[in-house]
Protein backbone atom coordinates (compact mmCIF):
# COMPACT_ATOMS: atom_id res chain seq x y z
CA UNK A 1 -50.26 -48.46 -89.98
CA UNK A 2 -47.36 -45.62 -90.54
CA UNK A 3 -44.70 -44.09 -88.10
CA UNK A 4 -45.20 -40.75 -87.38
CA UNK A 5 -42.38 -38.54 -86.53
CA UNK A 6 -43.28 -36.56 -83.46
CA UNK A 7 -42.57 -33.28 -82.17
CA UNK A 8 -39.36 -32.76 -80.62
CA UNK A 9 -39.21 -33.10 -77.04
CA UNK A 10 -39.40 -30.38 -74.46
CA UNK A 11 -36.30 -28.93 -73.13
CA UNK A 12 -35.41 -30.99 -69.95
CA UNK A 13 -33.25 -33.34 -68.47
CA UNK A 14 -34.72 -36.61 -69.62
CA UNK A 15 -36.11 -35.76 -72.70
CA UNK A 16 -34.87 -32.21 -74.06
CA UNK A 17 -32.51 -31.08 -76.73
CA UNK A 18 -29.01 -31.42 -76.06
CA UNK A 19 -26.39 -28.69 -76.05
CA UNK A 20 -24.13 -27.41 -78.97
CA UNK A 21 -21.22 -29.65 -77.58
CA UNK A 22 -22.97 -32.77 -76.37
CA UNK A 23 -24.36 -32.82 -79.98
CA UNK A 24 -20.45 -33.73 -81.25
CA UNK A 25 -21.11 -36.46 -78.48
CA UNK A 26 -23.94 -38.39 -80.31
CA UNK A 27 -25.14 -38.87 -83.50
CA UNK A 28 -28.41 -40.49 -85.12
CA UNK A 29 -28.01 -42.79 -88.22
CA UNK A 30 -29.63 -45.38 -90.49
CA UNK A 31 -28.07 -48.39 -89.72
CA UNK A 32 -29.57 -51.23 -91.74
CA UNK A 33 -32.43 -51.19 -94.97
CA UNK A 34 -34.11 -53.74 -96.52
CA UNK A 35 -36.25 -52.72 -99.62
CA UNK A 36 -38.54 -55.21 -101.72
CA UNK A 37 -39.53 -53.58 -105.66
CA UNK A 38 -42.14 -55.17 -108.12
CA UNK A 39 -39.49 -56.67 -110.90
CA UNK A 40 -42.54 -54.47 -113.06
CA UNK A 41 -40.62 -51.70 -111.58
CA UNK A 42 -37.36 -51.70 -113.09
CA UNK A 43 -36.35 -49.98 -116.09
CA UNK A 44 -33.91 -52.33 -117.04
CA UNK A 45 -32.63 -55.57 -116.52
CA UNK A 46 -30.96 -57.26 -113.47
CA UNK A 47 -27.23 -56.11 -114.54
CA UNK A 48 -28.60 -52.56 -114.91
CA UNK A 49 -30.02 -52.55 -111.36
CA UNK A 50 -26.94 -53.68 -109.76
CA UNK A 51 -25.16 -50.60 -111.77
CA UNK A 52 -27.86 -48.06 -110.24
CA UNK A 53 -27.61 -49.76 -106.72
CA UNK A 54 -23.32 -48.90 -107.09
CA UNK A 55 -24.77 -45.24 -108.07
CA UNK A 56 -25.83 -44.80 -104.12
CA UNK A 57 -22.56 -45.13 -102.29
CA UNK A 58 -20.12 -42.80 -104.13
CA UNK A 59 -17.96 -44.87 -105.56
CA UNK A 60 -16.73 -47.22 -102.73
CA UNK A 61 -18.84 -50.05 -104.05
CA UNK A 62 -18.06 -50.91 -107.51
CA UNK A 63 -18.46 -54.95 -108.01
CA UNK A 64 -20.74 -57.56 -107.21
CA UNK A 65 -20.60 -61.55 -107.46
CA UNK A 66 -23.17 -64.00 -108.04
CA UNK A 67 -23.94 -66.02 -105.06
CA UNK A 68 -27.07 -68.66 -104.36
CA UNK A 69 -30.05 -67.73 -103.97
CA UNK A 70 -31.50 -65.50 -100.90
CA UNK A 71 -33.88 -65.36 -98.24
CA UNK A 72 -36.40 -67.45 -100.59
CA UNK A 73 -35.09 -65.82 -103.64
CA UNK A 74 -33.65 -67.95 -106.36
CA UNK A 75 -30.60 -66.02 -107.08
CA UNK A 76 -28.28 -63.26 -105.25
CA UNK A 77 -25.60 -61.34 -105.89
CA UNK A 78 -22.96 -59.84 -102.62
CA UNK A 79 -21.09 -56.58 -103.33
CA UNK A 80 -17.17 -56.99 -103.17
CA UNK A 81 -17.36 -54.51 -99.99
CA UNK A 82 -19.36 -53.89 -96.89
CA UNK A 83 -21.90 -56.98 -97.80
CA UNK A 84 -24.85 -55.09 -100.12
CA UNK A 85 -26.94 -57.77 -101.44
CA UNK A 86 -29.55 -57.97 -104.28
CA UNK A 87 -31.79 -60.99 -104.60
CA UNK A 88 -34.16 -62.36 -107.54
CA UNK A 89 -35.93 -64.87 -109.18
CA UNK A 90 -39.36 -66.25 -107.04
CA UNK A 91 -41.04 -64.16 -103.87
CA UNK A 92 -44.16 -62.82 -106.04
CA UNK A 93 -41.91 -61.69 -108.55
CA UNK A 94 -39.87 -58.55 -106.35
CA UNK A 95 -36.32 -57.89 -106.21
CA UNK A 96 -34.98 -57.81 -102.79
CA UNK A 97 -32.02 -55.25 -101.83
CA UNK A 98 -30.63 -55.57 -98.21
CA UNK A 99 -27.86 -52.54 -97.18
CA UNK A 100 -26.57 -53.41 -93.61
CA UNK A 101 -24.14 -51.21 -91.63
CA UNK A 102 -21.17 -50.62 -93.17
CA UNK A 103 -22.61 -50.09 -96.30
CA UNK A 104 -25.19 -47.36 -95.24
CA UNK A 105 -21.93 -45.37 -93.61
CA UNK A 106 -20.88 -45.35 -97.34
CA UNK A 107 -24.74 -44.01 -98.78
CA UNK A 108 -23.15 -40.64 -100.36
CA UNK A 109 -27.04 -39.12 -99.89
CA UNK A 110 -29.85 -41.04 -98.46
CA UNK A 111 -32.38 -38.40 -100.36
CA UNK A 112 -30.82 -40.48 -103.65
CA UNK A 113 -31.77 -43.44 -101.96
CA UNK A 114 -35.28 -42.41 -101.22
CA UNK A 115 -35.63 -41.33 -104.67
CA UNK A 116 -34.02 -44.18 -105.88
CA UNK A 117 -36.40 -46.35 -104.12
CA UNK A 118 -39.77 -44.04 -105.17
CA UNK A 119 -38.70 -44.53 -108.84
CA UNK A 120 -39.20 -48.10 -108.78
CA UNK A 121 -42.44 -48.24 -106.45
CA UNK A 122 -40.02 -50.27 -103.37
CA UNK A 123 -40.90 -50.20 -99.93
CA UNK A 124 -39.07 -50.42 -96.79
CA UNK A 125 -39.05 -54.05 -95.12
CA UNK A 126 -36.55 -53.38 -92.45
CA UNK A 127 -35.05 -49.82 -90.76
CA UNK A 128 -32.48 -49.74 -87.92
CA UNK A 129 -32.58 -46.02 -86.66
CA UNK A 130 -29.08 -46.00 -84.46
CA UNK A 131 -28.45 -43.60 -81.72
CA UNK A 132 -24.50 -43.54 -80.34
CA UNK A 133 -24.14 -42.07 -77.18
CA UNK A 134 -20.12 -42.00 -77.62
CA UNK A 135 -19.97 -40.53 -73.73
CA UNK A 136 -22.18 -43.87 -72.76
CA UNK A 137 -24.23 -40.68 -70.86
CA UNK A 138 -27.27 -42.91 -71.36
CA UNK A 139 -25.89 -46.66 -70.85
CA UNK A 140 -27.79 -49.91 -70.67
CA UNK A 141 -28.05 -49.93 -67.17
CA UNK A 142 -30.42 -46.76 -67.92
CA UNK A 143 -32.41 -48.57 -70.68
CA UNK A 144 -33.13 -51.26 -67.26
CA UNK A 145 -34.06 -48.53 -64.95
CA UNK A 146 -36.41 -47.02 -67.74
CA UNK A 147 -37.62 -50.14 -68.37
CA UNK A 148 -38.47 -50.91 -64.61
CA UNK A 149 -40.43 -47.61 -64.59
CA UNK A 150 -42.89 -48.48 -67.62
CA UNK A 151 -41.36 -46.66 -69.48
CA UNK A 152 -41.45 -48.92 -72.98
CA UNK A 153 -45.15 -49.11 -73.62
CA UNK A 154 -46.02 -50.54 -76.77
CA UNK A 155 -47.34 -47.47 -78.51
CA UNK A 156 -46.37 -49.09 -81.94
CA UNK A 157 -47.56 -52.61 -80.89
CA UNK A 158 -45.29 -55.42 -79.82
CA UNK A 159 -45.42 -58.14 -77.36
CA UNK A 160 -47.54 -57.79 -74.16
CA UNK A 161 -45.44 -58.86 -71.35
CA UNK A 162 -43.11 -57.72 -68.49
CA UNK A 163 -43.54 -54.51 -66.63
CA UNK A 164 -43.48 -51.80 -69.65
CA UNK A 165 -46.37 -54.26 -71.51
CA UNK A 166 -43.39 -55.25 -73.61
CA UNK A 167 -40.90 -58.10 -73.36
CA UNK A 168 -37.14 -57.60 -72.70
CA UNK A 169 -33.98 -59.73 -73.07
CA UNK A 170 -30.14 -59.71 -72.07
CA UNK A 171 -26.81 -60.90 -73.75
CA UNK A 172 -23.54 -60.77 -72.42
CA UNK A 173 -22.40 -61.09 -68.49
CA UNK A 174 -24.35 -58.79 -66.31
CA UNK A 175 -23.35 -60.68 -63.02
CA UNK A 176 -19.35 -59.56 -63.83
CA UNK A 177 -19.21 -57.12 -66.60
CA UNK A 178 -15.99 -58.20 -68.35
CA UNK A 179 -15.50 -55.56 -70.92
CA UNK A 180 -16.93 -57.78 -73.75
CA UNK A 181 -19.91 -55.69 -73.91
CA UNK A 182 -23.55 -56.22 -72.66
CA UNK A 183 -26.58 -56.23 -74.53
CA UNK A 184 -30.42 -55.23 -73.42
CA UNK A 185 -33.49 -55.77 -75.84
CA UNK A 186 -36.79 -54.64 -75.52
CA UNK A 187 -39.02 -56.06 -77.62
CA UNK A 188 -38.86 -59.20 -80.20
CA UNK A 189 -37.85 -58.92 -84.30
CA UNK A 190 -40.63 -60.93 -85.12
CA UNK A 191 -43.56 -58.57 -83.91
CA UNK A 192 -42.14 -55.96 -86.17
CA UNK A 193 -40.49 -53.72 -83.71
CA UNK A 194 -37.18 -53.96 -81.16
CA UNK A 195 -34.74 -51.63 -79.33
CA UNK A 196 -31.13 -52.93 -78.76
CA UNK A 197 -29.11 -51.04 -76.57
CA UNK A 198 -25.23 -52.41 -75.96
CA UNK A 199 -22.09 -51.38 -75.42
CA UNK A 200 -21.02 -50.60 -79.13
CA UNK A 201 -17.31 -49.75 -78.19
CA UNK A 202 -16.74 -52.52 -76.01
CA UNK A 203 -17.98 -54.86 -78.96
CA UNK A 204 -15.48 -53.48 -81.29
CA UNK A 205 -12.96 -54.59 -78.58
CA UNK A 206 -12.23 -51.15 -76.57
CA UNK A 207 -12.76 -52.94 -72.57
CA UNK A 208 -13.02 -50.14 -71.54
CA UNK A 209 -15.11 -47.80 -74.04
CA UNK A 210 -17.96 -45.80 -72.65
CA UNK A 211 -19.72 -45.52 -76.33
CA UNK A 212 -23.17 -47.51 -75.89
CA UNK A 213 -25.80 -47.67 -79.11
CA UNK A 214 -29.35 -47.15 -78.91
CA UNK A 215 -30.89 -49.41 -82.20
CA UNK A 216 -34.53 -49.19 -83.35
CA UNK A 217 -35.18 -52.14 -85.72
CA UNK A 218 -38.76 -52.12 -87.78
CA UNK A 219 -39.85 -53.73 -89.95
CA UNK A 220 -43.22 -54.10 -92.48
CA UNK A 221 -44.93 -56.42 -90.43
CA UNK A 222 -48.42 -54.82 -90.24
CA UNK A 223 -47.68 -52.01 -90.99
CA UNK A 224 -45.95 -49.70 -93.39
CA UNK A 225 -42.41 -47.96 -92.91
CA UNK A 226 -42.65 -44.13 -94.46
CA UNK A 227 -39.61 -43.46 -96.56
CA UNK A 228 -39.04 -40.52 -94.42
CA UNK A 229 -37.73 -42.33 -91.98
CA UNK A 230 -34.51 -42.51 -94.57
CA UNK A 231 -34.47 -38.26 -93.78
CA UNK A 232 -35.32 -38.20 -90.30
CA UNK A 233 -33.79 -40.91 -88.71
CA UNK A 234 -33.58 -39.10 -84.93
CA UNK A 235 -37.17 -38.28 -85.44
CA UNK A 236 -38.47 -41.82 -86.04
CA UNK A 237 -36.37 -43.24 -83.33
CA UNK A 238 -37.66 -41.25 -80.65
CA UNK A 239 -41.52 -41.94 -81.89
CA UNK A 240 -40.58 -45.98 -81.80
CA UNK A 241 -40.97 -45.85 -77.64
CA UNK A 242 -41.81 -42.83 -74.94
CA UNK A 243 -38.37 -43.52 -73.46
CA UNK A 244 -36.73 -42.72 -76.08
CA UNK A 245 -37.65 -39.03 -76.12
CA UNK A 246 -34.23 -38.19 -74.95
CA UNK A 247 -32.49 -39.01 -78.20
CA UNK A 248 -31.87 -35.65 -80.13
CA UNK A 249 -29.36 -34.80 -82.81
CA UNK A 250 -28.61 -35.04 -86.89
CA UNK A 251 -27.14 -37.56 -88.55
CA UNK A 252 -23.12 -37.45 -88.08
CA UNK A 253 -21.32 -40.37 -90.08
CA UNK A 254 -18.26 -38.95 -89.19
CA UNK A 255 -18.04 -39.17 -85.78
CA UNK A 256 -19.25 -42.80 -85.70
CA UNK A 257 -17.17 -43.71 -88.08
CA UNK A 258 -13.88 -41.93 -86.10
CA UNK A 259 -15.29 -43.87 -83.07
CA UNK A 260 -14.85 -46.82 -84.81
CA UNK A 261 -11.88 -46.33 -86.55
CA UNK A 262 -10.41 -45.81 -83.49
CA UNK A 263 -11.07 -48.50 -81.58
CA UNK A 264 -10.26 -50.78 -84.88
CA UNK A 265 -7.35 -48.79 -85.29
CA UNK A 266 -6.02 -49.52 -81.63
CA UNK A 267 -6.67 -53.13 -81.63
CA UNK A 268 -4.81 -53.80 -85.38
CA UNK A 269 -2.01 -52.34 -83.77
CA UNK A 270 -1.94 -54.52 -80.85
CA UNK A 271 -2.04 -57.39 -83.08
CA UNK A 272 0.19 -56.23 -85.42
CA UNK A 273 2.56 -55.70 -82.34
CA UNK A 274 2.23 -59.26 -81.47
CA UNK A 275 2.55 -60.96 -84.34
CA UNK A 276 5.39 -58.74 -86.00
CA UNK A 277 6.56 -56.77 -83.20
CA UNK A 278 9.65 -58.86 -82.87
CA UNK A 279 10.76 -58.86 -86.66
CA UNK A 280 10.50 -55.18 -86.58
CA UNK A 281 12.99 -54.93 -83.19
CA UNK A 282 15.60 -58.01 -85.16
CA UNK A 283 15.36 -55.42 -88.17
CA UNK A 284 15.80 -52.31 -86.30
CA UNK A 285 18.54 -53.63 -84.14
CA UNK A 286 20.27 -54.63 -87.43
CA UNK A 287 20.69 -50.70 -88.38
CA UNK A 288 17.54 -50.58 -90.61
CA UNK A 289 16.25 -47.00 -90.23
CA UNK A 290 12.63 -46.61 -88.90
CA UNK A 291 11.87 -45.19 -92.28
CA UNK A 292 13.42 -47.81 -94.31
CA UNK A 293 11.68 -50.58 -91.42
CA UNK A 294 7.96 -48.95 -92.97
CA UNK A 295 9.02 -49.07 -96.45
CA UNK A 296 10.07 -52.47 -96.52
CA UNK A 297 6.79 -53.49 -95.19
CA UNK A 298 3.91 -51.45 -96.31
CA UNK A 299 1.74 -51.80 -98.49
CA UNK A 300 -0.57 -49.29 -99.95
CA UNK A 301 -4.45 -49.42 -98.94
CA UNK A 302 -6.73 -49.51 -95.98
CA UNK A 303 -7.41 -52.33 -93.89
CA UNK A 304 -10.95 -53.47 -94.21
CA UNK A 305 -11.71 -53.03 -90.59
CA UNK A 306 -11.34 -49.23 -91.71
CA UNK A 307 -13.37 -49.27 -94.37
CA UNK A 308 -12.42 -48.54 -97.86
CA UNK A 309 -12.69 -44.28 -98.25
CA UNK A 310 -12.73 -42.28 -101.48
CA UNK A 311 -10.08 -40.24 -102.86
CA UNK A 312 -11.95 -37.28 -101.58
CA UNK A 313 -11.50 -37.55 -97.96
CA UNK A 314 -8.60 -40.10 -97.83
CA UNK A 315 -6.46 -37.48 -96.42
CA UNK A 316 -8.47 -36.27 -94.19
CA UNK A 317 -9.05 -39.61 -92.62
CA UNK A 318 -5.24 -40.19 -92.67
CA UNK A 319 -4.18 -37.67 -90.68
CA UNK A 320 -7.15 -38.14 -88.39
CA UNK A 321 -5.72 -42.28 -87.59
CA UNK A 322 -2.20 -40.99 -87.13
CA UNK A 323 -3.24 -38.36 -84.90
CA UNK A 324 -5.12 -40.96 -82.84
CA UNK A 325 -2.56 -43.38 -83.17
CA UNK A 326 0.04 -41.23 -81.53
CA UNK A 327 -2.56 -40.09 -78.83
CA UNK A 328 -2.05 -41.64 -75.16
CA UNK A 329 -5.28 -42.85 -75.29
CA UNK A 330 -4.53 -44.80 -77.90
CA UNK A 331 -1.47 -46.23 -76.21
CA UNK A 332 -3.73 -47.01 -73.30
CA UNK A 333 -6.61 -48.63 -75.38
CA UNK A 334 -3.64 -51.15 -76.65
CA UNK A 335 -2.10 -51.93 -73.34
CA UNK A 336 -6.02 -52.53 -72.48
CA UNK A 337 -5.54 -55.23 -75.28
CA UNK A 338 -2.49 -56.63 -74.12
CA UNK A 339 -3.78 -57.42 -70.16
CA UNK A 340 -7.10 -58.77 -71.82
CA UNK A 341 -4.44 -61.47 -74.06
């Protein structure tokens, strides 16, 4: 069986296009891929491969190291950065190559990847098609209420249960909300299809974030996972369930990444404020300038947390976090940290 991508939706208020401006608000992204190839498909050796899988994320992945072996796979090696792996040796003779979340924010063009993947006769084994709703307009207490109504048949297959013919699942405290972030599922991983929906800015450790992630996860089991889907992400994820005809929108890396970064960016601060906060007040109260306070203590980089960017739109990302930084918001999204401590 394949995924079709289906028409979009017709223009209305639970299943239309969205405006101009609520399109800066969301954004609709491949999230995770797993990818098996015949070894019979390479060109080259295993070396070589890892040099072509660097090839894909423009330069912010440049070294790998050997690890054991991998999901049944006799040997593995981890990229250096955002966890790529690449797995040989046993499985019918494949090579396995898993790219989880941070690393497909770095994928420079996913048309490489597609290509990349055609060359050497892969297929898809896993696809997370991610939705982020950064206004939390559609929240998980929604993804309930549509799932009271029926509205999650099983139009892909899936689990026969509950009151949509599908199961469903909950993480995180739903009697007293705490800020930590709830979680809904509908569906189960092993029948080859699931939707997650949680609070993805309240994960990251904003209490009070309204930014909630719709996540399709499929996989290969019975049935086959078009390459497409790599393109079209918003396409496949509304043709996973019927409720999910309201998501709309292009891929935008850069506003989920800024969502992120900010949040991140708020709580290093907090902690940096508590653990060095106090040196920094001895030194200025000593008649160290602010300036000469930052020089003695920086170093040059980006925390991980942040991501590692390219020389190309370093800047841009700099003056983005400072701006942010210096924002009220911000300020408020730190206090939010301290009250939590």
């Amino acid at each position: 069986m394949a995924y079709a991508v289906p028409p979009d939706p017709p223009s209305s208020n639970t299943g239309g296009n969205f405006h101009e401006d609520q399109q800066q608000r969301t954004a609709v992204s491949v999230d995770w891929v797993s990818v098996s190839f015949p070894l019979k498909g390479l060109s080259g050796s295993i070396g070589e491969f890892l040099k072509e899988v660097r090839r894909l994320f423009d330069g912010t992945i440049n070294n790998f190291t050997e690890g054991n072996g991998l999901n049944g796979y006799h040997y593995s090696a981890k990229s250096d950065v955002a966890a790529v792996h690449v797995a040989w040796g046993g499985n019918n003779d494949t090579v396995f190559l898993k790219i989880p979340g941070d690393a497909c924010a770095r994928v420079d063009c996913w048309d490489s990847v597609k290509d990349f993947i055609e060359q050497r006769c892969g297929h898809l084994t896993r696809i997370d098609l991610a939705f982020d709703d950064f206004e939390g307009k559609h929240d998980v207490d929604f993804a309930v209420e549509l799932y009271r109504c029926g509205q999650f048949s099983a139009r892909l297959g899936g689990a026969r249960s509950g009151v949509s013919g599908i199961s469903c699942s909950q993480a995180g405290n739903w009697i007293d909300p705490d800020g930590t972030g709830r979680t809904f599922y509908v569906g189960k991983a092993r029948n080859g299809k699931m939707l997650r929906v949680y609070e993805k800015g309240r994960q990251l450790g904003d209490p009070t974030s309204r930014w909630v992630r719709w996540e399709v996860q499929l996989t290969n089991r019975d049935r086959s996972i078009p390459l497409e889907a790599l393109l079209e992400p918003a396409g496949f994820a509304r043709g996973a369930y019927p409720a999910l005809g309201f998501i709309s929108g292009d891929e935008s890396r850069i506003a989920t990444r800024r969502a992120r970064e900010r949040i991140c960016l708020a709580k290093l601060t907090y902690h940096a404020r508590e653990s060095y906060g106090p040196l920094l007040d001895v030194l200025r109260r000593s008649g160290v300038s602010a300036v000469q306070v930052i020089e003695r203590i920086r170093r040059e980089g980006v925390p991980k947390r942040l991501g590692a960017p390219t020389e190309s739109d370093l800047c841009d990302r700099a003056n983005h976090l400072v701006a942010t930084a210096l924002h009220e918001e911000a300020d408020l999204m730190i206090d939010s940290y301290a009250v939590r401590g």
